[in-house]
PDB file of N, CA and C in Angstrom:
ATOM      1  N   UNK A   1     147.199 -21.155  35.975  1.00  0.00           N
ATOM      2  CA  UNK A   1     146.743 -22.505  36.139  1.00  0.00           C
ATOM      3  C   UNK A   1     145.502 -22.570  37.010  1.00  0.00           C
ATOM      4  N   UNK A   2     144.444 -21.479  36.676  1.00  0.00           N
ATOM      5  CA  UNK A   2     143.509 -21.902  37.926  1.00  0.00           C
ATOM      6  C   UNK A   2     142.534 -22.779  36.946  1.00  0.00           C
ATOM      7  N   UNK A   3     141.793 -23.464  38.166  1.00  0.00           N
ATOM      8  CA  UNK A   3     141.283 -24.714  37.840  1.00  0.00           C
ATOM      9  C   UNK A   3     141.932 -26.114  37.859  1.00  0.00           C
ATOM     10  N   UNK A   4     143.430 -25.643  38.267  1.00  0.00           N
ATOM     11  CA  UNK A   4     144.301 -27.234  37.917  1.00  0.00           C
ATOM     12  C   UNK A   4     143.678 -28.262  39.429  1.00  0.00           C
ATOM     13  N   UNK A   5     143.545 -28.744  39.273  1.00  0.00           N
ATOM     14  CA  UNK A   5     143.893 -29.723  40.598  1.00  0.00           C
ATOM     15  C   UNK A   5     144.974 -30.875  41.031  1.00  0.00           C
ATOM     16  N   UNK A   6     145.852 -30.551  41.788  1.00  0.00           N
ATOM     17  CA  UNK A   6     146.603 -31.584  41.690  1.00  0.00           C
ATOM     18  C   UNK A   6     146.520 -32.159  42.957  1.00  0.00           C
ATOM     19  N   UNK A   7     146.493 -33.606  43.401  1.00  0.00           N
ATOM     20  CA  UNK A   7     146.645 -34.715  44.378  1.00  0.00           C
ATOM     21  C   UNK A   7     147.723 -34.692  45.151  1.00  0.00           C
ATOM     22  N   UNK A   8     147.147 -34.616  46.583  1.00  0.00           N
ATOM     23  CA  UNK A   8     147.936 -34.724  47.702  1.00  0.00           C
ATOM     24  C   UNK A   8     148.943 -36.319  47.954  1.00  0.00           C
ATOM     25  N   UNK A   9     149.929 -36.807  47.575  1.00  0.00           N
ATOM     26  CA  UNK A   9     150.312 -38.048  48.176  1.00  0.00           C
ATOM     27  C   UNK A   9     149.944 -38.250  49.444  1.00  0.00           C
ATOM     28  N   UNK A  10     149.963 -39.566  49.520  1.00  0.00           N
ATOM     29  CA  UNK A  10     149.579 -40.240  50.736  1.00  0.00           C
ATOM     30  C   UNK A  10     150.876 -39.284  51.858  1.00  0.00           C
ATOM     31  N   UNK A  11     152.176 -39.655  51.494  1.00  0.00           N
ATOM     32  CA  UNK A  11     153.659 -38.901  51.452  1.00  0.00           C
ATOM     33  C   UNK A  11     153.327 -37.617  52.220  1.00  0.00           C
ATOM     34  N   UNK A  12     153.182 -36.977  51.136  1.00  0.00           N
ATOM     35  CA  UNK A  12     152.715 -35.199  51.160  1.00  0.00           C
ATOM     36  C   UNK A  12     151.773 -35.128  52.121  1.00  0.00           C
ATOM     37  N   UNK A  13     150.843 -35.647  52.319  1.00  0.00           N
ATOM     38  CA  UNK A  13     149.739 -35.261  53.689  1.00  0.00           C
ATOM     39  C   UNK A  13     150.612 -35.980  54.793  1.00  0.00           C
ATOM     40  N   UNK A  14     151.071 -36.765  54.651  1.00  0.00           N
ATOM     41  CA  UNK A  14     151.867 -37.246  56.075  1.00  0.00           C
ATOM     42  C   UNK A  14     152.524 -36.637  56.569  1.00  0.00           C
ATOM     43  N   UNK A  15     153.642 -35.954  55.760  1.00  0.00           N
ATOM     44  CA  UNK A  15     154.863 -34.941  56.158  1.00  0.00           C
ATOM     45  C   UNK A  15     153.891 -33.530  56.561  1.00  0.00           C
ATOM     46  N   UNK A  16     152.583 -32.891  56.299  1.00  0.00           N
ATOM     47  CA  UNK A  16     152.429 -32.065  56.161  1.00  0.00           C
ATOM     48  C   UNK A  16     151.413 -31.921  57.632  1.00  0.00           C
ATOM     49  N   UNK A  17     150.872 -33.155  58.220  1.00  0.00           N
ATOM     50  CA  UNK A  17     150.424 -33.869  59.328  1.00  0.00           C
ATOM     51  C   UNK A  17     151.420 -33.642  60.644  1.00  0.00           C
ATOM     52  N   UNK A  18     152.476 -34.376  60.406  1.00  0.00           N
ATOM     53  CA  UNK A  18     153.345 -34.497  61.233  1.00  0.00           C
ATOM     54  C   UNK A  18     154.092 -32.942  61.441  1.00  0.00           C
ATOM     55  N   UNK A  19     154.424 -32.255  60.134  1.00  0.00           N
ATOM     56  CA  UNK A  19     154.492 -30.951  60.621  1.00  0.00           C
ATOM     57  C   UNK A  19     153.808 -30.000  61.237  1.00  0.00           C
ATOM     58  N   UNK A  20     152.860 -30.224  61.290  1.00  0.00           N
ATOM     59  CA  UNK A  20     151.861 -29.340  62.325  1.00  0.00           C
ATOM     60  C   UNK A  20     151.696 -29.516  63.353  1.00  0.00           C
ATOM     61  N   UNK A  21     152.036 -31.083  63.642  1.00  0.00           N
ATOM     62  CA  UNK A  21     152.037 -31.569  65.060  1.00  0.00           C
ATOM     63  C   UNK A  21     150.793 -32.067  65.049  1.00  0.00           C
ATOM     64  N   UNK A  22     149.698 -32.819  63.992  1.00  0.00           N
ATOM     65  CA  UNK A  22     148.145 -33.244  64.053  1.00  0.00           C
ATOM     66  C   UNK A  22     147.937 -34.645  63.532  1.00  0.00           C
ATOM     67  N   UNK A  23     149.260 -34.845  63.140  1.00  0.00           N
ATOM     68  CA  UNK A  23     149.610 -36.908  62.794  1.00  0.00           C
ATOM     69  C   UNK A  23     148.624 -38.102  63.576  1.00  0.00           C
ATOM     70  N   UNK A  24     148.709 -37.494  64.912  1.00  0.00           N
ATOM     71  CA  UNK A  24     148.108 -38.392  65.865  1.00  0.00           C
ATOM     72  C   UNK A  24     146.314 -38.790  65.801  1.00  0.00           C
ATOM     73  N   UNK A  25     145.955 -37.133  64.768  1.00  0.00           N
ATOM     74  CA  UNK A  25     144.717 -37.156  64.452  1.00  0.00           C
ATOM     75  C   UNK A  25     144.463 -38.113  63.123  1.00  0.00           C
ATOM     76  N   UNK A  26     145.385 -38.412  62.484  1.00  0.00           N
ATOM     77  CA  UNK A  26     145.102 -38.828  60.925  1.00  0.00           C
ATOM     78  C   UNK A  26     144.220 -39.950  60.923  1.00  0.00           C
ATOM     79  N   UNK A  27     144.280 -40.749  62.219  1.00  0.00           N
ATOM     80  CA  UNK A  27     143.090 -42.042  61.954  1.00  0.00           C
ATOM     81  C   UNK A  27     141.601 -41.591  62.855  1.00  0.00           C
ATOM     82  N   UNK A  28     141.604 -40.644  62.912  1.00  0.00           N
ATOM     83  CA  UNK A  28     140.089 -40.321  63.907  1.00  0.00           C
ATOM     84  C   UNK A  28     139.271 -40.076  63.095  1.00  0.00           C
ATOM     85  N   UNK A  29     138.086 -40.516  63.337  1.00  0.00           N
ATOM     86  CA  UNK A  29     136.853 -39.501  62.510  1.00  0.00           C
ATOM     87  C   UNK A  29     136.762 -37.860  62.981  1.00  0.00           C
ATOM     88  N   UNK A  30     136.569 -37.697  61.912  1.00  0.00           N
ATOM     89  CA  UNK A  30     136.118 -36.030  61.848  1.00  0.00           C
ATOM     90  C   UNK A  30     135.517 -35.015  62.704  1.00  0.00           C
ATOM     91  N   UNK A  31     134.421 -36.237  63.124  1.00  0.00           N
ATOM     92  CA  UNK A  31     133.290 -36.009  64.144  1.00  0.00           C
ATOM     93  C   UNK A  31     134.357 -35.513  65.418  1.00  0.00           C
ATOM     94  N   UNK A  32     135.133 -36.069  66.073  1.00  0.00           N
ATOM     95  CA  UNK A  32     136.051 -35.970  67.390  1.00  0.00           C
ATOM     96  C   UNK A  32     137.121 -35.087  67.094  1.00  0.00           C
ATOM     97  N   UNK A  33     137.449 -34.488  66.340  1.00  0.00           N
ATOM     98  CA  UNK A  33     138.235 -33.596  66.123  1.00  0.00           C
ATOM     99  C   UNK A  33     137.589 -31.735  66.898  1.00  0.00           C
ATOM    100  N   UNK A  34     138.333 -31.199  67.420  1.00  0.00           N
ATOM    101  CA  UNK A  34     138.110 -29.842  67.604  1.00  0.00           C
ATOM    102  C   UNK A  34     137.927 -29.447  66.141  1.00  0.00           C
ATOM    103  N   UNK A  35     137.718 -27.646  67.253  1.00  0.00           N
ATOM    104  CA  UNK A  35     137.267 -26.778  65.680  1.00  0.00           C
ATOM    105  C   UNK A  35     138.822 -26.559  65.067  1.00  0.00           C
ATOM    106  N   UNK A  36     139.743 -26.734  65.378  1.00  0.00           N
ATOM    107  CA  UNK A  36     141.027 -26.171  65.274  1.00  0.00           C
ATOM    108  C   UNK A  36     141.442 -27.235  64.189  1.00  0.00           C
ATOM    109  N   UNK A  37     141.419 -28.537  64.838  1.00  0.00           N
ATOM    110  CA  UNK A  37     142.220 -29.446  63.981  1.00  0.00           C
ATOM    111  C   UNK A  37     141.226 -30.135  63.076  1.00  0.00           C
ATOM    112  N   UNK A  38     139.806 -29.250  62.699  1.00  0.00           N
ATOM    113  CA  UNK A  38     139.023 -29.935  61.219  1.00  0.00           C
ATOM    114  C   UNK A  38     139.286 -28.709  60.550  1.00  0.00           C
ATOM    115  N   UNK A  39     139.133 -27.596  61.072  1.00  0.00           N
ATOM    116  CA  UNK A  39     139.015 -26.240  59.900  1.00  0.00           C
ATOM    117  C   UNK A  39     140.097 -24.937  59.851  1.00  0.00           C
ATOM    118  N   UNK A  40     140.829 -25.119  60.847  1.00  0.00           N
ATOM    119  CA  UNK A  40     141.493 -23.971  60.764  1.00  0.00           C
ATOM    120  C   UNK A  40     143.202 -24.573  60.778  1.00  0.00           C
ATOM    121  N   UNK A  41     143.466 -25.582  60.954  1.00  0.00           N
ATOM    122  CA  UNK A  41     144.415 -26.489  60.562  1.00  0.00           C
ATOM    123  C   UNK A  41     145.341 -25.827  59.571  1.00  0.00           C
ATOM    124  N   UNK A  42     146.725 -25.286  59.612  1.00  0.00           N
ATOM    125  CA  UNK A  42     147.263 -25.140  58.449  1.00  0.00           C
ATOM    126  C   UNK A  42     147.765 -25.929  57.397  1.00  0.00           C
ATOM    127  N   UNK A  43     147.513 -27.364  57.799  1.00  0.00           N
ATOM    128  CA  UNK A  43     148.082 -27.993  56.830  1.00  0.00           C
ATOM    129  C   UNK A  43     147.504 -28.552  55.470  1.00  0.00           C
ATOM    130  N   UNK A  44     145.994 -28.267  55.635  1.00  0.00           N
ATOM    131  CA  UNK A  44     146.124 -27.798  53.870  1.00  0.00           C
ATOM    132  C   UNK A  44     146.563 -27.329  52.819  1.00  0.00           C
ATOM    133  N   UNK A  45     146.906 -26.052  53.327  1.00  0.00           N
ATOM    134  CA  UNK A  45     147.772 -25.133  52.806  1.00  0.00           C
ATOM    135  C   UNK A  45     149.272 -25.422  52.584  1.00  0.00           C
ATOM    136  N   UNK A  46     149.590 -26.065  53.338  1.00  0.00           N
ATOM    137  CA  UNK A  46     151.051 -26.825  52.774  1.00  0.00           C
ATOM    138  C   UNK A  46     151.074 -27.649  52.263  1.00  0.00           C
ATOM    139  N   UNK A  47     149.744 -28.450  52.115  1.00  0.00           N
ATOM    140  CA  UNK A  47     149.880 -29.511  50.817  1.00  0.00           C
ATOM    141  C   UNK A  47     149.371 -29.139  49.717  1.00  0.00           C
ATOM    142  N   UNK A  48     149.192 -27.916  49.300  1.00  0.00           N
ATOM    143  CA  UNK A  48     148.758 -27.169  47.964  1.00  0.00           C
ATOM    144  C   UNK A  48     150.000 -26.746  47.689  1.00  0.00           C
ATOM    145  N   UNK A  49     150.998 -26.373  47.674  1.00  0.00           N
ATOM    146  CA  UNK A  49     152.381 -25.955  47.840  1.00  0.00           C
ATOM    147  C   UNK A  49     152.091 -24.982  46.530  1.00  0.00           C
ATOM    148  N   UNK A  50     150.762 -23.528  46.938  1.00  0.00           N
ATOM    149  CA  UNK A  50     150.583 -22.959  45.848  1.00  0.00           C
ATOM    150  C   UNK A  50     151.700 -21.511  46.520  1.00  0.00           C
ATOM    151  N   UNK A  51     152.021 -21.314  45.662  1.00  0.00           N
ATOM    152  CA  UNK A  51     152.645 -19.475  45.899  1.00  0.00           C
ATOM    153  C   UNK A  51     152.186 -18.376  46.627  1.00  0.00           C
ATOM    154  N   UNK A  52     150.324 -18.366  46.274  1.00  0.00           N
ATOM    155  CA  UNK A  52     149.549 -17.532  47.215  1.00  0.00           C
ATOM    156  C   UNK A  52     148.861 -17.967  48.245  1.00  0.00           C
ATOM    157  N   UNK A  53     149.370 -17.913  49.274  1.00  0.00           N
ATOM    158  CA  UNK A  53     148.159 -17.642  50.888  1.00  0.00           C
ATOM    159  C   UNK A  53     147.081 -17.059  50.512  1.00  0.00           C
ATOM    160  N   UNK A  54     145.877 -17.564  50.646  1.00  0.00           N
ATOM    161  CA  UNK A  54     144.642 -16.277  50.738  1.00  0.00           C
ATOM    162  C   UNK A  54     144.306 -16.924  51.957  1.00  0.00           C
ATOM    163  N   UNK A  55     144.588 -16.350  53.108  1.00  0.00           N
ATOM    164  CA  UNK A  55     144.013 -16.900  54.538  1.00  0.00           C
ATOM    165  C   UNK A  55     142.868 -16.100  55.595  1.00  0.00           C
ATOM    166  N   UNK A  56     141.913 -15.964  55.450  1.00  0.00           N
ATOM    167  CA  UNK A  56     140.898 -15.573  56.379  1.00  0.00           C
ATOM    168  C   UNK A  56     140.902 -15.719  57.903  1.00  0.00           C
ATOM    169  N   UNK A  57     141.432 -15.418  58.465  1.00  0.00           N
ATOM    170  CA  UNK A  57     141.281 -15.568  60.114  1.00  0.00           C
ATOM    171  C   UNK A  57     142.035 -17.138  60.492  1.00  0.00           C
ATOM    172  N   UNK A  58     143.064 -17.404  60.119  1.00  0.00           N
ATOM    173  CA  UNK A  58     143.233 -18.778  59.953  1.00  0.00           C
ATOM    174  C   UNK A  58     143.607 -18.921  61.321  1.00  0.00           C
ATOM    175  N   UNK A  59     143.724 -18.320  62.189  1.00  0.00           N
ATOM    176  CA  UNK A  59     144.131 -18.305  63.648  1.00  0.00           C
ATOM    177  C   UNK A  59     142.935 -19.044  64.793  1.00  0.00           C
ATOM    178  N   UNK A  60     141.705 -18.704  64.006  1.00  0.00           N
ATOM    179  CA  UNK A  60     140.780 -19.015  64.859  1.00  0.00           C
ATOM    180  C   UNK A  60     140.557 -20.423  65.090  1.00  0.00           C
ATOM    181  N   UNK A  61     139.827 -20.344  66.272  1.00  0.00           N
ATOM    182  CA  UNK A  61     139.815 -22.270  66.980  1.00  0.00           C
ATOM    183  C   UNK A  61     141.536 -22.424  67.017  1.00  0.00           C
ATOM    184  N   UNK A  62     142.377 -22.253  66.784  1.00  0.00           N
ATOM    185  CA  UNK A  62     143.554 -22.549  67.234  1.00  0.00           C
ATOM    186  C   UNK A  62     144.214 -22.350  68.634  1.00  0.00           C
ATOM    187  N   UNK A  63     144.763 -23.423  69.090  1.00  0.00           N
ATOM    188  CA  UNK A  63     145.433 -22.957  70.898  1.00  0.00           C
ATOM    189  C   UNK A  63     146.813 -22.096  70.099  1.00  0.00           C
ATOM    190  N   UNK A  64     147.396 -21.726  71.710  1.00  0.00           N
ATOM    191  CA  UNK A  64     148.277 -20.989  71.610  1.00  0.00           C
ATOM    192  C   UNK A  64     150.077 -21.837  70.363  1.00  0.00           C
ATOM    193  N   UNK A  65     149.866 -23.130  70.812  1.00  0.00           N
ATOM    194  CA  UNK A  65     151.175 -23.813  70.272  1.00  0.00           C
ATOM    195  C   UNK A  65     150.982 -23.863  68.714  1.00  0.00           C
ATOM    196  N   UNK A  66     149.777 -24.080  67.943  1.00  0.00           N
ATOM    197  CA  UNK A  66     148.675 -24.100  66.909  1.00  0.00           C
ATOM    198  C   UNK A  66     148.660 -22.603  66.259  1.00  0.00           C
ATOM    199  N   UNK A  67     148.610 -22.047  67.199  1.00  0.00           N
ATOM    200  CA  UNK A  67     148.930 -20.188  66.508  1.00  0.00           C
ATOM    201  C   UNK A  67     150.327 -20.088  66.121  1.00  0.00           C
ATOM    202  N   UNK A  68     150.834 -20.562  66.842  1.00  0.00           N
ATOM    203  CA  UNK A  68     152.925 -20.082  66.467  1.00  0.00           C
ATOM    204  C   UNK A  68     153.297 -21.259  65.451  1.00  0.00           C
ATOM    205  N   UNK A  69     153.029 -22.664  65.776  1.00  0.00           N
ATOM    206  CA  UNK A  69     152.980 -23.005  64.483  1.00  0.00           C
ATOM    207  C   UNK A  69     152.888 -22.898  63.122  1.00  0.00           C
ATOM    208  N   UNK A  70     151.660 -22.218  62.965  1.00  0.00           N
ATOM    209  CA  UNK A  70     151.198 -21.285  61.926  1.00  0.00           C
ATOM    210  C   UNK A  70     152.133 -20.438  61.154  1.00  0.00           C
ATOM    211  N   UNK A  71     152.151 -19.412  62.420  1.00  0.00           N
ATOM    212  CA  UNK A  71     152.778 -18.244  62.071  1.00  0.00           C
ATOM    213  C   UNK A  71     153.590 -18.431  61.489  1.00  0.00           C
ATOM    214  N   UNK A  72     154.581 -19.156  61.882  1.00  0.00           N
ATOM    215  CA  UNK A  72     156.118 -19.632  61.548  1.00  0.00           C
ATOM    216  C   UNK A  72     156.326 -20.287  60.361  1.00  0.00           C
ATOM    217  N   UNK A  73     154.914 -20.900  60.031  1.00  0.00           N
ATOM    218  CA  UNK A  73     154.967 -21.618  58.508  1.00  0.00           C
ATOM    219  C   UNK A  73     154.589 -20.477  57.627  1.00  0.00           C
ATOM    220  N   UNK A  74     153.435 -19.617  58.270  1.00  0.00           N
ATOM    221  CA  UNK A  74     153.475 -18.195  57.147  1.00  0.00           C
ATOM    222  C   UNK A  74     154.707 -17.605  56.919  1.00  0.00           C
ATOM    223  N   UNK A  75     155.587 -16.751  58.127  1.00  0.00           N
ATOM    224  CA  UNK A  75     156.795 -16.437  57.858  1.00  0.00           C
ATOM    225  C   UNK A  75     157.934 -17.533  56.724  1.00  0.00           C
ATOM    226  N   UNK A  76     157.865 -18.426  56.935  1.00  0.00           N
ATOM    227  CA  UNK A  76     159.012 -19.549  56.100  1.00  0.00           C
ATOM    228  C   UNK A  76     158.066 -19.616  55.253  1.00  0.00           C
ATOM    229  N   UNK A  77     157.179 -19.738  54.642  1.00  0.00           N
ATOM    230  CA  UNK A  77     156.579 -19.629  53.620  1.00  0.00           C
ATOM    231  C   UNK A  77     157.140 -18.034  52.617  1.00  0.00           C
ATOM    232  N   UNK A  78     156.954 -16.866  53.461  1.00  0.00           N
ATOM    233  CA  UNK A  78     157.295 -15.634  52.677  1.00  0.00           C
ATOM    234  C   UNK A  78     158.432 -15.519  52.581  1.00  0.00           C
ATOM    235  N   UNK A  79     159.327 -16.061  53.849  1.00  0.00           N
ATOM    236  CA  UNK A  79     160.711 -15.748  53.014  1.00  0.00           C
ATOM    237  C   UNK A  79     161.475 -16.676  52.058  1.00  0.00           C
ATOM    238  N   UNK A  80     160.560 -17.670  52.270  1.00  0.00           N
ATOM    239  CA  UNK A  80     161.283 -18.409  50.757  1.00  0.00           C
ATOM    240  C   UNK A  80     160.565 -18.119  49.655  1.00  0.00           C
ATOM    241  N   UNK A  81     159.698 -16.675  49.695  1.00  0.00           N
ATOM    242  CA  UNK A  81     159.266 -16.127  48.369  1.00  0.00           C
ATOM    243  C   UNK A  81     158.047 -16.313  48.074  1.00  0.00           C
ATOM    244  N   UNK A  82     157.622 -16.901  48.566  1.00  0.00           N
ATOM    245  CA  UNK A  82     156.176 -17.045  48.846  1.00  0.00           C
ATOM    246  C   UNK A  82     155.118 -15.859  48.939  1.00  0.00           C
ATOM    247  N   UNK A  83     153.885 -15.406  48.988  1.00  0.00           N
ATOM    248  CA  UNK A  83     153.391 -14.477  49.639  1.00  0.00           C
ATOM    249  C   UNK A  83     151.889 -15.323  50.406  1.00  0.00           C
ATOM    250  N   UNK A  84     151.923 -14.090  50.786  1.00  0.00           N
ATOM    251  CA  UNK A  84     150.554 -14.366  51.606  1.00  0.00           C
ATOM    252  C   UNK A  84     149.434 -13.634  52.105  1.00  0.00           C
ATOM    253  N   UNK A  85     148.398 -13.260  51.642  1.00  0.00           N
ATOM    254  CA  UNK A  85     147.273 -12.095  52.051  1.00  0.00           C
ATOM    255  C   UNK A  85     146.479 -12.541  53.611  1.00  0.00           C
ATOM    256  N   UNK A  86     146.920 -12.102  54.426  1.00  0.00           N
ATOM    257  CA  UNK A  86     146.050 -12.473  55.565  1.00  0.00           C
ATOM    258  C   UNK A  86     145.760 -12.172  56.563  1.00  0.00           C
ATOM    259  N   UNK A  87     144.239 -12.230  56.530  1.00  0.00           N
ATOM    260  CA  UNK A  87     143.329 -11.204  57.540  1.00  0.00           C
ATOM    261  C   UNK A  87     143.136 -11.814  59.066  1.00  0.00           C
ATOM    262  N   UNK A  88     143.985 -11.299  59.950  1.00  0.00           N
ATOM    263  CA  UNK A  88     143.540 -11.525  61.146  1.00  0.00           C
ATOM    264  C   UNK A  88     143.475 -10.585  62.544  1.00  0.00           C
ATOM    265  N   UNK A  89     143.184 -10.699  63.305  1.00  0.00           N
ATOM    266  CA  UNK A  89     143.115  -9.865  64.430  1.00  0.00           C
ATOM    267  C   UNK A  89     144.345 -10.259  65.512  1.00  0.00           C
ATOM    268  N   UNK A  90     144.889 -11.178  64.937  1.00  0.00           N
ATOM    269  CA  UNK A  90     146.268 -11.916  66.106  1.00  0.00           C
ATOM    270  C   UNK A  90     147.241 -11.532  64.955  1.00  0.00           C
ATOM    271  N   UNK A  91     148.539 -10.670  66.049  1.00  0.00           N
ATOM    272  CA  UNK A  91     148.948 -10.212  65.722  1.00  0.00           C
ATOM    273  C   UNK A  91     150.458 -11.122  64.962  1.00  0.00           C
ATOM    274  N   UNK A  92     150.880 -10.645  64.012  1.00  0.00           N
ATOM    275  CA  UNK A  92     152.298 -11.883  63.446  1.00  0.00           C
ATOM    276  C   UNK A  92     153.350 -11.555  63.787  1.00  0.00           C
ATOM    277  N   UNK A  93     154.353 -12.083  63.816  1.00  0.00           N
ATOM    278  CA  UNK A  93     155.430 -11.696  63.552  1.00  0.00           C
ATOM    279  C   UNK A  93     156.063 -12.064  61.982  1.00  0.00           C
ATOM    280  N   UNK A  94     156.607 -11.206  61.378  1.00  0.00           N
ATOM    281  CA  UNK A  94     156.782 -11.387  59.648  1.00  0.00           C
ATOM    282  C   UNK A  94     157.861 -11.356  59.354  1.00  0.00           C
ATOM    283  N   UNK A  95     158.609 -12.004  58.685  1.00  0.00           N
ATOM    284  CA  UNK A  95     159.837 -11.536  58.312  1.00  0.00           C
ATOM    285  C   UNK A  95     159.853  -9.978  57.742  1.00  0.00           C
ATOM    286  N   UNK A  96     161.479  -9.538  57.689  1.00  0.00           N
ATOM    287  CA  UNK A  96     161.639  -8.170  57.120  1.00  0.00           C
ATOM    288  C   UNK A  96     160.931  -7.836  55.844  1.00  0.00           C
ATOM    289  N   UNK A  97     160.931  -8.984  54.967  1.00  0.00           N
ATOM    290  CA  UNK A  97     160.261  -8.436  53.415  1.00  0.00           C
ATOM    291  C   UNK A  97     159.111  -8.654  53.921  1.00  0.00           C
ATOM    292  N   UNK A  98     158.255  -8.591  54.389  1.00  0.00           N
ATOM    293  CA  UNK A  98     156.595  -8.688  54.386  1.00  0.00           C
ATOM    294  C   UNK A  98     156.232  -7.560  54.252  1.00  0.00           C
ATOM    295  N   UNK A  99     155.248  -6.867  54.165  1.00  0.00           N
ATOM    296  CA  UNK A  99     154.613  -5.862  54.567  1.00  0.00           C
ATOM    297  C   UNK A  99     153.370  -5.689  55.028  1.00  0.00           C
ATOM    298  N   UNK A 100     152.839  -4.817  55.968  1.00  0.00           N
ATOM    299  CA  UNK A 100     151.644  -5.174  57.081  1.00  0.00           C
ATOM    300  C   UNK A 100     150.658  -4.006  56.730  1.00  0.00           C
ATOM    301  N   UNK A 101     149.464  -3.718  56.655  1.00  0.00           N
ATOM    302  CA  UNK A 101     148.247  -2.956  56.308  1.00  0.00           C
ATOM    303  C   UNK A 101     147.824  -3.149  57.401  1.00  0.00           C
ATOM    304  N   UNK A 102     147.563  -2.133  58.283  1.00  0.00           N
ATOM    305  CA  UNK A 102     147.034  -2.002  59.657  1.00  0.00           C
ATOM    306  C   UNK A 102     145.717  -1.512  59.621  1.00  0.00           C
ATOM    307  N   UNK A 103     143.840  -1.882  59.444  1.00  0.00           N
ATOM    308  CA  UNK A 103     143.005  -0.988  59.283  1.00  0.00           C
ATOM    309  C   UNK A 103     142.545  -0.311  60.800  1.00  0.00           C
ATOM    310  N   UNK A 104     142.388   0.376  60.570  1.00  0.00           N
ATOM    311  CA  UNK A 104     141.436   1.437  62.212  1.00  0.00           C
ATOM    312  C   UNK A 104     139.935   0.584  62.185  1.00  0.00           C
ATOM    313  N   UNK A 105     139.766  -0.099  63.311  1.00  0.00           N
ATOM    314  CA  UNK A 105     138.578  -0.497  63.872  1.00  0.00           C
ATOM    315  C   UNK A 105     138.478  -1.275  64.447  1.00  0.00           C
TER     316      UNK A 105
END
């Protein structure tokens, strides 16, 4: 199905807001937002409710409560079967089925 696009409910971004803990942001402009809660935000990604993670450094601009957040939605994401490819320098904790590629550098 690539190319599909499907629409976030009003619903679906709310629940997906409030799960991240960034609800409080939903009426601000853009402009006043950190780097954390315009771009590195996980909750895009939970309102695509696609199968594959492709996540690039998604850690970055994130505080510490914002990192474990995360994490924890990557982990519950993979073990309910999910996967997820993702490159970062902060380290995860994964559930047992994951598997980790460590590079030297």
């Amino acid at each position: 199905m690539v190319g599909l696009k499907r629409r976030t409910s009003a619903a679906e971004l709310s629940a997906c807001l409030q799960r991240t803990g960034v609800e409080r942001c939903a009426d601000l402009p853009v402009r006043v937002l950190s780097a954390g809660q315009r771009g590195a935000s996980p909750w895009p990604v939970l309102g695509m409710r696609a199968p594959l993670w492709l996540l690039d450094e998604p850690f970055t601009n994130l505080d510490a409560g914002g990192s474990e957040t995360f994490a924890a939605l990557i982990a519950e994401h993979v073990s309910a079967g999910g996967m997820a490819v993702v490159v970062a320098h902060h380290e995860l904790e994964l559930p047992t089925a994951a598997r980790r590629l460590e590079l030297p550098g």
